[in-house]
Protein backbone atom coordinates (compact mmCIF):
# COMPACT_ATOMS: atom_id res chain seq x y z
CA UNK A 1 0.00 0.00 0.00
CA UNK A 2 2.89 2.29 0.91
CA UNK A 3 4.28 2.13 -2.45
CA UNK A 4 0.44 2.79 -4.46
CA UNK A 5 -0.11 6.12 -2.80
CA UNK A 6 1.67 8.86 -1.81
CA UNK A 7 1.01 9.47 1.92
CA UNK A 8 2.92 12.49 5.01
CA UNK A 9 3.28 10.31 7.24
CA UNK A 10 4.54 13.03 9.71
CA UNK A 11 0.75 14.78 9.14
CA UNK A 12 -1.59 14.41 11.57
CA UNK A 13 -3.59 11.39 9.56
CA UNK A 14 -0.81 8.55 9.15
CA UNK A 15 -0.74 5.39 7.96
CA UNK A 16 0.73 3.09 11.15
CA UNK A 17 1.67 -0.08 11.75
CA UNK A 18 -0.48 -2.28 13.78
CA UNK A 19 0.54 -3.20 16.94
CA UNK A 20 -1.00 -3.73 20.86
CA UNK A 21 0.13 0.02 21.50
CA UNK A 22 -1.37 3.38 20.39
CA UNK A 23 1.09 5.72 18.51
CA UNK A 24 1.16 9.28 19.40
CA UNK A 25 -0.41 9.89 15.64
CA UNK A 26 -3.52 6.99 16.68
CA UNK A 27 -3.84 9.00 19.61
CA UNK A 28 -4.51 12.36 17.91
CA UNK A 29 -6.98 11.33 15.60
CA UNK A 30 -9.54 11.29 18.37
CA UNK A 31 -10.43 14.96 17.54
CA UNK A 32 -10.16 13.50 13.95
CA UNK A 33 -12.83 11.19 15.05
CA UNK A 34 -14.87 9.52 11.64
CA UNK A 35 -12.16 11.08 8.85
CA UNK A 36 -10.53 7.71 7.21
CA UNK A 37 -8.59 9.88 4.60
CA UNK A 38 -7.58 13.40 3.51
CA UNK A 39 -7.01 14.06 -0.06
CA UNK A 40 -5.53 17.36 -0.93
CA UNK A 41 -7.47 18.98 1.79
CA UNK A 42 -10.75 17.23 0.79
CA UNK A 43 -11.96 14.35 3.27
CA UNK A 44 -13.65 10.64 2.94
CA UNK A 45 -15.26 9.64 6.24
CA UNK A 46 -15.96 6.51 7.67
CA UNK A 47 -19.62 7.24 6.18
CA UNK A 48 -18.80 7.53 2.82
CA UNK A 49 -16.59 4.27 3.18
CA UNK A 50 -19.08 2.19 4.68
CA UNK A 51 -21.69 3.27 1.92
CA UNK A 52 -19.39 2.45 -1.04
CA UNK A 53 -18.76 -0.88 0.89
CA UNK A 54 -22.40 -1.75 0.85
CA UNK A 55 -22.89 -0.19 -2.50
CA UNK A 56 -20.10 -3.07 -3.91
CA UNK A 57 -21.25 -6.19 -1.58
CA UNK A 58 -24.69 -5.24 -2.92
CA UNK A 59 -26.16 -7.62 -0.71
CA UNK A 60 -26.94 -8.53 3.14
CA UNK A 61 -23.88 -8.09 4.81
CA UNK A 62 -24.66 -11.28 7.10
CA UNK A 63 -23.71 -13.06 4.28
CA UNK A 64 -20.86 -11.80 3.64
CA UNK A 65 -17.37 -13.36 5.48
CA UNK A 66 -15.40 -10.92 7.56
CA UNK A 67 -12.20 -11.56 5.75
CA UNK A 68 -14.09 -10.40 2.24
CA UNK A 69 -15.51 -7.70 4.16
CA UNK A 70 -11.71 -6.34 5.16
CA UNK A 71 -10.38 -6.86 1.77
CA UNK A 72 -13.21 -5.41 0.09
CA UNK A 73 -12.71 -2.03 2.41
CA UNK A 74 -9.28 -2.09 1.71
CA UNK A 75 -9.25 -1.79 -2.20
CA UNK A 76 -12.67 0.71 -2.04
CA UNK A 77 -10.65 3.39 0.20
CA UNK A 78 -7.93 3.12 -2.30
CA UNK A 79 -10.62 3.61 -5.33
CA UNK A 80 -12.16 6.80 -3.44
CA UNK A 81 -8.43 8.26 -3.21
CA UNK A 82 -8.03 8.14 -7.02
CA UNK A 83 -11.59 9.04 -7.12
CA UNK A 84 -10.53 12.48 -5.41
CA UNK A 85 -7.99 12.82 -7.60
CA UNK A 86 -9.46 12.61 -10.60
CA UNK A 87 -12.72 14.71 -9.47
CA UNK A 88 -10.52 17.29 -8.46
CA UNK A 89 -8.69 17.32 -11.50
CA UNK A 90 -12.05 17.10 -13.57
CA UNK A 91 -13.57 20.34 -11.52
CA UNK A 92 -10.54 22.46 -12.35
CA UNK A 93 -10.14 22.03 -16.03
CA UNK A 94 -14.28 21.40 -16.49
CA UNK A 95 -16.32 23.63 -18.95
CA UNK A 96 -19.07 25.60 -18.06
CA UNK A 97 -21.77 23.66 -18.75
CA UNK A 98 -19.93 20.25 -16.96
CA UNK A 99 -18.46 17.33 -18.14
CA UNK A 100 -21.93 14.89 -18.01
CA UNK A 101 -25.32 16.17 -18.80
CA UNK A 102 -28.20 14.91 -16.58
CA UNK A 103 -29.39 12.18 -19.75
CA UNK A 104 -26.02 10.68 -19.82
CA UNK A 105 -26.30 10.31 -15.82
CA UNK A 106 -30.00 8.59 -16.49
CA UNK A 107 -29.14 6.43 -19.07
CA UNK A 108 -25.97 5.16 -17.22
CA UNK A 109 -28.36 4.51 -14.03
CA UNK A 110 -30.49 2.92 -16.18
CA UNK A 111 -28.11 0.66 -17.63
CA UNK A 112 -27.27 -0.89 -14.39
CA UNK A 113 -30.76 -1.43 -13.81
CA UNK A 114 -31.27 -2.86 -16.65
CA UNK A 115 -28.47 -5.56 -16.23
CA UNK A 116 -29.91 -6.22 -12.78
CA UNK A 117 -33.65 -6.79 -14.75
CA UNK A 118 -35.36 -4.01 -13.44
CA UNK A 119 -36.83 -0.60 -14.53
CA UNK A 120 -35.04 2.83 -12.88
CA UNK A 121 -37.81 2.92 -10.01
CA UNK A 122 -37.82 -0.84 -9.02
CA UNK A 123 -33.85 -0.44 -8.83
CA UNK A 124 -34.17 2.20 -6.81
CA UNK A 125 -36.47 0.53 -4.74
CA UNK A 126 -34.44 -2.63 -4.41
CA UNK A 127 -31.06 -0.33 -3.56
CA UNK A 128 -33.30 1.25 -0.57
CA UNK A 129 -34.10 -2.21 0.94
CA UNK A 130 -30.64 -3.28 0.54
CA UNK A 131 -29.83 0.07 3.02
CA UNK A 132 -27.90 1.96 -0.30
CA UNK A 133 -27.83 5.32 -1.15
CA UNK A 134 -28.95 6.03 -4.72
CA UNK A 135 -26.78 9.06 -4.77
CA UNK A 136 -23.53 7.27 -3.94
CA UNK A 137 -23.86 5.36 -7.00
CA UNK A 138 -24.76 8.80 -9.14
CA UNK A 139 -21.55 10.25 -7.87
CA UNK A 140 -19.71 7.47 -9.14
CA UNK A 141 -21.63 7.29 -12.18
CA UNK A 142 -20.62 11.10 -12.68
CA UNK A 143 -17.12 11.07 -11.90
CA UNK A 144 -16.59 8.31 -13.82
CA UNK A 145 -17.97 9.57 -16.82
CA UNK A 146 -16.72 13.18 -16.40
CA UNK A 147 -13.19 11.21 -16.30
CA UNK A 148 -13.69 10.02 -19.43
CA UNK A 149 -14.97 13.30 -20.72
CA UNK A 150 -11.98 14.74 -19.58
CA UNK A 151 -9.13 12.05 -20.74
CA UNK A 152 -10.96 12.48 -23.89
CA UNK A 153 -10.95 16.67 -24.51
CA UNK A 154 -6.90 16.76 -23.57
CA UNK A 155 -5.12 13.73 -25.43
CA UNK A 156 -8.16 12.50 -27.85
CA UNK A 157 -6.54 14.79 -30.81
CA UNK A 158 -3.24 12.88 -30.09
CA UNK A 159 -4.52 9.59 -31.41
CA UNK A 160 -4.93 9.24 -35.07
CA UNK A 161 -6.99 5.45 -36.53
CA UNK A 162 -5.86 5.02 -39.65
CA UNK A 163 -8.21 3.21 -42.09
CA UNK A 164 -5.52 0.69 -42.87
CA UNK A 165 -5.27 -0.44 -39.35
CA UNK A 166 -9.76 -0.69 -39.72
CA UNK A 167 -9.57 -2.81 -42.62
CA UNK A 168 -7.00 -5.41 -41.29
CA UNK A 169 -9.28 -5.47 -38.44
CA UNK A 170 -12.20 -6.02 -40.78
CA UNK A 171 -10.58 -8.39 -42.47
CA UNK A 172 -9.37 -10.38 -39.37
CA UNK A 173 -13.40 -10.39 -38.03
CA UNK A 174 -13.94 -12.04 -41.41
CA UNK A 175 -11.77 -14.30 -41.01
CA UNK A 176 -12.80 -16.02 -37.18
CA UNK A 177 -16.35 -15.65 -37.56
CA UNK A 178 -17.08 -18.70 -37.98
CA UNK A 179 -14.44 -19.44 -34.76
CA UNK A 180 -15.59 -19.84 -31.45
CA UNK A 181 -17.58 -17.36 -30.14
CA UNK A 182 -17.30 -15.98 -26.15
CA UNK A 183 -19.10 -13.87 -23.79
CA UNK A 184 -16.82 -12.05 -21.78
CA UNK A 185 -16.98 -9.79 -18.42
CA UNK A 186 -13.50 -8.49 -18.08
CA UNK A 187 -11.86 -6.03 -15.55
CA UNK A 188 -8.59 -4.15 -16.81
CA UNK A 189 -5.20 -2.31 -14.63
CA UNK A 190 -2.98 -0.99 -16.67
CA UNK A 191 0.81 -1.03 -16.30
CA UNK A 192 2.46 2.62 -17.72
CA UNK A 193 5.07 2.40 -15.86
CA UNK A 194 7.14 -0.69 -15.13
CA UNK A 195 8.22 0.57 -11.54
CA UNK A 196 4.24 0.25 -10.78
CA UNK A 197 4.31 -3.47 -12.39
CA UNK A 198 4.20 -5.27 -9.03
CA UNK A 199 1.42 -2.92 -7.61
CA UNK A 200 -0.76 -3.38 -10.08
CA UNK A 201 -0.20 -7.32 -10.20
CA UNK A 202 -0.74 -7.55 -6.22
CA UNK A 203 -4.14 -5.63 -7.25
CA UNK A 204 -5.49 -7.49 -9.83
CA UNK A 205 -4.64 -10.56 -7.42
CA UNK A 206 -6.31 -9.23 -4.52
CA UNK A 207 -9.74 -8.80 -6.73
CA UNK A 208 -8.84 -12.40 -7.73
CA UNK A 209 -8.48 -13.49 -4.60
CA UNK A 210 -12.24 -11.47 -3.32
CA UNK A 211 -14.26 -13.05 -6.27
CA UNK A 212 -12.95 -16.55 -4.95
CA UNK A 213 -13.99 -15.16 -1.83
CA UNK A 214 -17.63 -14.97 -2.97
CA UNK A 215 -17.90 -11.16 -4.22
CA UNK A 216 -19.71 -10.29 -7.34
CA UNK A 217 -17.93 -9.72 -10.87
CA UNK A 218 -19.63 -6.71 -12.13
CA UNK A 219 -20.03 -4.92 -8.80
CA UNK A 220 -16.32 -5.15 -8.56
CA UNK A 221 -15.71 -4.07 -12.18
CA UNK A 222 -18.05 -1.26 -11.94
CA UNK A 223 -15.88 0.05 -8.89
CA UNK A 224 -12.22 -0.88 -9.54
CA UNK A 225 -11.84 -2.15 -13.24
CA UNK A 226 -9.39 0.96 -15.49
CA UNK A 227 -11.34 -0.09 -19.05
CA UNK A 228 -14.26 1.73 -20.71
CA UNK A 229 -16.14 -0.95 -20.27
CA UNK A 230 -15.92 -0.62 -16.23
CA UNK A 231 -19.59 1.65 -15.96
CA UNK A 232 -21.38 -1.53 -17.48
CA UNK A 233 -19.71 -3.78 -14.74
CA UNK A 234 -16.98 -5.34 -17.10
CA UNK A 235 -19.47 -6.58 -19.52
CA UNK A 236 -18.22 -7.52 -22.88
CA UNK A 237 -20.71 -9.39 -24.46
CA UNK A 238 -20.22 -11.73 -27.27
CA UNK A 239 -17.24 -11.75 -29.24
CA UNK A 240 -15.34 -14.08 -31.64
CA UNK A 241 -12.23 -15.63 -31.00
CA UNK A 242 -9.25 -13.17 -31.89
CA UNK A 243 -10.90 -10.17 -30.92
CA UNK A 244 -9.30 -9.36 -27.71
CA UNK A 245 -5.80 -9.45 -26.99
CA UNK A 246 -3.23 -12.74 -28.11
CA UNK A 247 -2.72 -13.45 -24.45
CA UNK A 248 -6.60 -13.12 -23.37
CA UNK A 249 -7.24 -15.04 -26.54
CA UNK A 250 -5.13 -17.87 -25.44
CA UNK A 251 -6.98 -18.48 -21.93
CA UNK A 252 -10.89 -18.05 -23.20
CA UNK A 253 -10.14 -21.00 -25.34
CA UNK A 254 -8.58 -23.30 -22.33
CA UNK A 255 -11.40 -21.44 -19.38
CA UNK A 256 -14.51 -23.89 -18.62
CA UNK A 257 -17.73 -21.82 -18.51
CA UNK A 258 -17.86 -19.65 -15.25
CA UNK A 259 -14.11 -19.71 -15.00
CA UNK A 260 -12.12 -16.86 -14.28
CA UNK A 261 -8.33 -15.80 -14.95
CA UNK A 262 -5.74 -13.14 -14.26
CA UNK A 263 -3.95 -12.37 -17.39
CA UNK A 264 -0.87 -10.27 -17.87
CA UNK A 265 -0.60 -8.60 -21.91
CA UNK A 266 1.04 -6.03 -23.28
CA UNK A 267 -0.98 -3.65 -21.79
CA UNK A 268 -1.61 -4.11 -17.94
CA UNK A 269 -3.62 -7.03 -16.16
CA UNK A 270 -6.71 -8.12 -17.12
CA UNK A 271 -9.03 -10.40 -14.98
CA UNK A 272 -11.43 -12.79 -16.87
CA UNK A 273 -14.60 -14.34 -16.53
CA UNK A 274 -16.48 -16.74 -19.06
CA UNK A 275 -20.16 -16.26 -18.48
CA UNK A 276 -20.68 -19.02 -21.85
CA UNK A 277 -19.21 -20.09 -25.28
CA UNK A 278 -20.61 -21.21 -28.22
CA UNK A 279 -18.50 -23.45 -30.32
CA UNK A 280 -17.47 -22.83 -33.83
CA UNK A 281 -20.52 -22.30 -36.19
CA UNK A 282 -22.47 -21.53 -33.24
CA UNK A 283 -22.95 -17.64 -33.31
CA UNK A 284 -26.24 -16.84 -31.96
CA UNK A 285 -27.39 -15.17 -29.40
CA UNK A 286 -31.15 -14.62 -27.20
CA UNK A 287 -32.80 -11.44 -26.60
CA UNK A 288 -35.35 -11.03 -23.73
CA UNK A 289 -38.07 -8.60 -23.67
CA UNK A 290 -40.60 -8.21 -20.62
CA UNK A 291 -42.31 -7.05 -17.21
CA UNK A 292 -42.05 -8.48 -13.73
CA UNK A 293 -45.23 -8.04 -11.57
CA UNK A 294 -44.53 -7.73 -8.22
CA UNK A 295 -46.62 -7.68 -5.28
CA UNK A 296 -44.46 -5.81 -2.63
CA UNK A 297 -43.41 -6.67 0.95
CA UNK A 298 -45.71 -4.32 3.26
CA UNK A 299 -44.03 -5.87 6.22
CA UNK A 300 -40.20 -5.83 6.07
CA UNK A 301 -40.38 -9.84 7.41
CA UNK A 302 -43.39 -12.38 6.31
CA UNK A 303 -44.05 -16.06 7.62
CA UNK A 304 -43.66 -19.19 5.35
CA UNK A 305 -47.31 -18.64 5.50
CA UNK A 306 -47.99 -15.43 4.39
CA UNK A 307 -45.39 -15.50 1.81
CA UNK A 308 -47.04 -18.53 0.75
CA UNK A 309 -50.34 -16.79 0.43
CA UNK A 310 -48.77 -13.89 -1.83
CA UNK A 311 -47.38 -16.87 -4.07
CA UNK A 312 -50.54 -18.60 -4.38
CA UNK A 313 -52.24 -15.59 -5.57
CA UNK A 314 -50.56 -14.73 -8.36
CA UNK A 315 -50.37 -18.79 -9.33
CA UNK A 316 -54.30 -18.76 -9.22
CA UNK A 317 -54.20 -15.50 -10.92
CA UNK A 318 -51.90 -16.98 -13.85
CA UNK A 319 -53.97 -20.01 -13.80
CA UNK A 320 -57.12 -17.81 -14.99
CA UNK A 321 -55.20 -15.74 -17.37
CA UNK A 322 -55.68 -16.36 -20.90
CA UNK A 323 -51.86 -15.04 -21.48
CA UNK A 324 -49.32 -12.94 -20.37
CA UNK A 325 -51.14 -9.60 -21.47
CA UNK A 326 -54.69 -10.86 -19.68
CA UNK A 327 -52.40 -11.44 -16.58
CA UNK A 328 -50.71 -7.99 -16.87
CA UNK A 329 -54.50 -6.41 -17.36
CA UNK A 330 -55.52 -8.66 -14.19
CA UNK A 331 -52.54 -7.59 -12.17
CA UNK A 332 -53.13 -4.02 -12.58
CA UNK A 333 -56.45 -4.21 -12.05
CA UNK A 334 -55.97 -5.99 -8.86
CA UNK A 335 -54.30 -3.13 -6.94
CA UNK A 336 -51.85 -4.64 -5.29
CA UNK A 337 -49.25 -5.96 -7.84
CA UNK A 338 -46.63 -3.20 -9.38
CA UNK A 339 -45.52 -3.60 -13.12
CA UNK A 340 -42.58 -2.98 -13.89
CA UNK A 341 -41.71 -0.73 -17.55
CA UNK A 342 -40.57 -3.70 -19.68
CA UNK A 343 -37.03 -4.36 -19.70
CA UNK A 344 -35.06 -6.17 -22.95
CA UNK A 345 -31.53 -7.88 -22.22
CA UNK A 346 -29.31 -10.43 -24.09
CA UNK A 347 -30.34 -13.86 -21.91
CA UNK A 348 -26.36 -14.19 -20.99
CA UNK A 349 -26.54 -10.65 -19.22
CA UNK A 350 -29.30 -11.98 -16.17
CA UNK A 351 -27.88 -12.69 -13.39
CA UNK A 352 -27.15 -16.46 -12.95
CA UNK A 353 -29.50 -17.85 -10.48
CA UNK A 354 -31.70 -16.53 -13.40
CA UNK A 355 -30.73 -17.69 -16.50
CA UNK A 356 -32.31 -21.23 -16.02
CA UNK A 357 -35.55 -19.92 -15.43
CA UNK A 358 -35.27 -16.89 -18.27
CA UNK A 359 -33.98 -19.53 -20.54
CA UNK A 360 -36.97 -21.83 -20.19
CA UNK A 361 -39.79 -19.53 -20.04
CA UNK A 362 -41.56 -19.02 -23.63
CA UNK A 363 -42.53 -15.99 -25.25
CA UNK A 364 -46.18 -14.44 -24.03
CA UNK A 365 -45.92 -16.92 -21.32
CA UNK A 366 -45.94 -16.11 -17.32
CA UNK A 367 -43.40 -17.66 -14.58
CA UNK A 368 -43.34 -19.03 -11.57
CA UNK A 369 -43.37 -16.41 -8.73
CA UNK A 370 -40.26 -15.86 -7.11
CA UNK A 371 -39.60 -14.33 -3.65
CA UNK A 372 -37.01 -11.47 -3.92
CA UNK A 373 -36.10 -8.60 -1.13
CA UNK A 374 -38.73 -6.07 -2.03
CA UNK A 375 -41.56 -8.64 -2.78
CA UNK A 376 -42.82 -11.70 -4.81
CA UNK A 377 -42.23 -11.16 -8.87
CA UNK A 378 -43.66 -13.05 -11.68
CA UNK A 379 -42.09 -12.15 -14.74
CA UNK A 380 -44.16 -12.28 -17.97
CA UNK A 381 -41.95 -12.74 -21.07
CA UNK A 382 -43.45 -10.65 -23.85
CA UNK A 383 -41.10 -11.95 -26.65
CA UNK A 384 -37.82 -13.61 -27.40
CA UNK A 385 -35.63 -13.28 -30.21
CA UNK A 386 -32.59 -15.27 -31.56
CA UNK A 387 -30.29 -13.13 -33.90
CA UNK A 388 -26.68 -14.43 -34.83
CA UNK A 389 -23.67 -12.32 -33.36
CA UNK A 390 -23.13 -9.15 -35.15
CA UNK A 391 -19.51 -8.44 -36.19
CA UNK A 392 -18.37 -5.03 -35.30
CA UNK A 393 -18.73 -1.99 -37.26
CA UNK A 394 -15.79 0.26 -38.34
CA UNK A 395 -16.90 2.97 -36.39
CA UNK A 396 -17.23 0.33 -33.02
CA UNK A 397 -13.52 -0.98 -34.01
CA UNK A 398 -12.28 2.33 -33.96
CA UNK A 399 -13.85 3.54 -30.60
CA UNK A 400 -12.26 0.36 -29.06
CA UNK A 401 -8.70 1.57 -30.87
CA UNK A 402 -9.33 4.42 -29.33
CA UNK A 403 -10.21 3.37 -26.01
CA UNK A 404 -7.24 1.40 -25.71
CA UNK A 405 -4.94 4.21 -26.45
CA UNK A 406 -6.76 6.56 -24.36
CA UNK A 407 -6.46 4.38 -21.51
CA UNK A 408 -2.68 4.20 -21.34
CA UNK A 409 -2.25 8.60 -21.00
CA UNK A 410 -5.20 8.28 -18.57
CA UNK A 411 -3.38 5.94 -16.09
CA UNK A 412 -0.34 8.18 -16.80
CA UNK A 413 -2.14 10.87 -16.07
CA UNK A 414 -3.35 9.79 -12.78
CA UNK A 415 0.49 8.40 -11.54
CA UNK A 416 1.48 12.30 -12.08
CA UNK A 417 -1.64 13.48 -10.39
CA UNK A 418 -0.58 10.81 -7.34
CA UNK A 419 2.27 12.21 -7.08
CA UNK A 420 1.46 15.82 -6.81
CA UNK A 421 -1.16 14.39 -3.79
CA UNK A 422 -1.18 15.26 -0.29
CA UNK A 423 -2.85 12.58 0.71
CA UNK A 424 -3.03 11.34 4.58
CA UNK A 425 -4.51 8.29 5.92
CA UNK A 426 -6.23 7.15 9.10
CA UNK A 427 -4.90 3.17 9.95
CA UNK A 428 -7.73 3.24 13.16
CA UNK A 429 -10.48 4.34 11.19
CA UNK A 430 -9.45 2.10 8.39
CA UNK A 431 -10.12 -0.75 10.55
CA UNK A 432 -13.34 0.25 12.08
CA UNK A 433 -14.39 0.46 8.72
CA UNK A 434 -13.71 -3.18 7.74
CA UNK A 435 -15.27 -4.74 10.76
């Protein structure tokens, strides 16, 4: 840690070993009390910790070990450092009217709900029950973007596509499509410097070592990964063999479904995770369209019994339904069930303890009812379509050209800003904050 940021340790806030006996610095932070770090004068408190923790476990913390818990803390605190750096850097050098309008912020937002099958007001819903502050994640959502806003205004007109380097991109698509086909969630660190080369392996590790641990892919991506991709938790989607990187190439084809890797290229580490793969000849995919009806918790804790009445009703109210649009017209008119907006995804984005169910259910045809946190949902699939995977455009191949090269004077760009840092740390509150 000493060697990824740089901390005064003579200031007031230090980073100290642990041991049975209070240093003279532990000792003054009492009036300190609640401040974990100080960045260039601005502060993260044990607050703001805490809620980032809870916004990345994105789930009961009871189930959660307390050795994830600590490592989890660990690598957030060192997110919301760079965080500050790179907010502060975006607020001095940002244009009048800001970096992110309010529809970019929405449609981000709504892209996460979307991969977590929901509609903006039933995620918002389920990220109050799960004790989450919806403006946490819309602060991340807008530094992260105003980041890339920013990385993109000073060293976009430094990188130059050429059409040459399109075509024999082109041409290589052409050439695997009928390969195997992958879809890929993938979290990127990327080595500028080679001093930094064993920081950013112990990181990438460390994540490793947390999604062995138990924690979620996507949540982590969405908080730590250094790749465009990072605001749509690492997702990829489908892609042919050959489109990624020789080295990254080279594992998806020896990775089992639901495996996951740490890969070194030429770039930086990248962490891997097959969600499926199709094998050569094999290139379609599933879209999902539809609505969950819910009937909401009004208690925050039901019986076997009354949760079996709630599931009961909506079987005998499928059972009378001539098809998914009568039950939709019966649920509403019923009073008590929500509908959701409908919601399309690619069947490989749910969330696995879904797919099964998603994958079995026709089109215009009602599920079982399912208990979740905020209440019991039948979903109602209103259609399904299979379409074969699309190769990329030339306009899609250039943005990820682009991307790539952008992303190599954007971790540059925050080693100088490190180094210019004041940044002080509290070990005490650190600890508090991973219990």
């Amino acid at each position: 840690m000493k060697s990824f940021f740089c901390m005064n340790l003579a200031a007031i806030l230090s980073l100290s070993c642990v041991s049975g006996v209070a240093t003279d610095s532990e000792r003054s932070l009492k009036k300190y009390e609640g401040i974990v770090a100080i960045v260039n004068d601005d502060i993260i408190t044990l607050q703001d910790l805490e809620e980032r923790v809870r916004l990345v476990l994105f789930s009961d913390d009871s189930s959660v070990s307390p050795e994830l818990r600590a490592q989890i803390t660990r690598e957030v605190l060192k997110e919301m450092i760079q965080e500050k750096l790179k907010l502060q850097c975006t607020k001095k050098y940002s244009p009048k009217e800001g970096w992110v309008s309010p529809e970019m912020e929405r449609s981000a937002f709504s892209s996460i709900a979307k991969r977590n099958n929901m509609d903006d007001e039933s995620f918002c819903k389920l990220l109050k029950s799960k004790n989450i502050n919806k403006e946490v994640l819309l602060q991340q959502i807008r530094g992260n973007l105003s980041w890339i806003a920013y990385i993109n205004a000073r060293f976009g007109r430094f990188i130059n596509i050429s059409e040459s380097e399109i075509n024999r991109a082109v041409a290589e698509f052409k050439e695997k499509r009928n390969k195997a086909s992958y879809y890929v969630c993938r979290m990127f660190f990327p080595v500028s410097d080679s001093r930094n080369e064993s920081v950013v392996s112990s990181r990438a590790n460390n994540i490793m070592q947390m999604l062995s641990n138990g924690a979620n892919f996507n949540n982590l991506a969405r908080q730590f990964s250094q790749s465009a991709d990072a605001n749509k938790g690492g997702e990829i989607g489908w892609i042919f063999h050959g489109q990624l990187s020789p080295e990254e190439n080279a594992a998806l084809q020896k990775m089992p479904v639901g495996g996951r890797a740490v890969i070194r290229n030429s770039r930086g580490y990248v962490i891997l995770f097959l969600r499926d793969k199709k094998e050569a000849g094999s290139s379609s995919f599933t879209t999902l369209r539809f609505v969950q009806v819910v009937v909401p918790f009004r208690e925050s804790k039901l019986t076997k019994e009354e949760l079996g009445h709630i599931e009961n009703f909506l079987i005998d109210m499928r059972r009378n339904s001539s098809g998914c649009q009568d039950f939709i017209k019966r649920a509403r008119e019923s009073e008590i069930c929500a509908i959701t907006d409908p919601v399309e995804i690619v069947l490989e984005e749910a969330q696995p303890q879904f797919r099964p169910m998603l994958a079995a259910l026709p089109a215009r045809s009602v599920g079982n009812p399912m208990a979740m946190p905020n209440g019991v949902v039948a979903i109602c699939m209103l259609d399904r379509k299979t379409q074969k995977i699309p190769e990329p455009t030339r306009e899609e191949i250039r943005a990820e050209k682009v991307n790539e090269r952008l992303s190599v004077f954007a971790d540059r760009e925050v080693q100088d800003l490190r180094k210019k840092a004041d940044i002080k740390m509290s070990a005490g509150a650190m600890f508090a904050a991973a219990k």
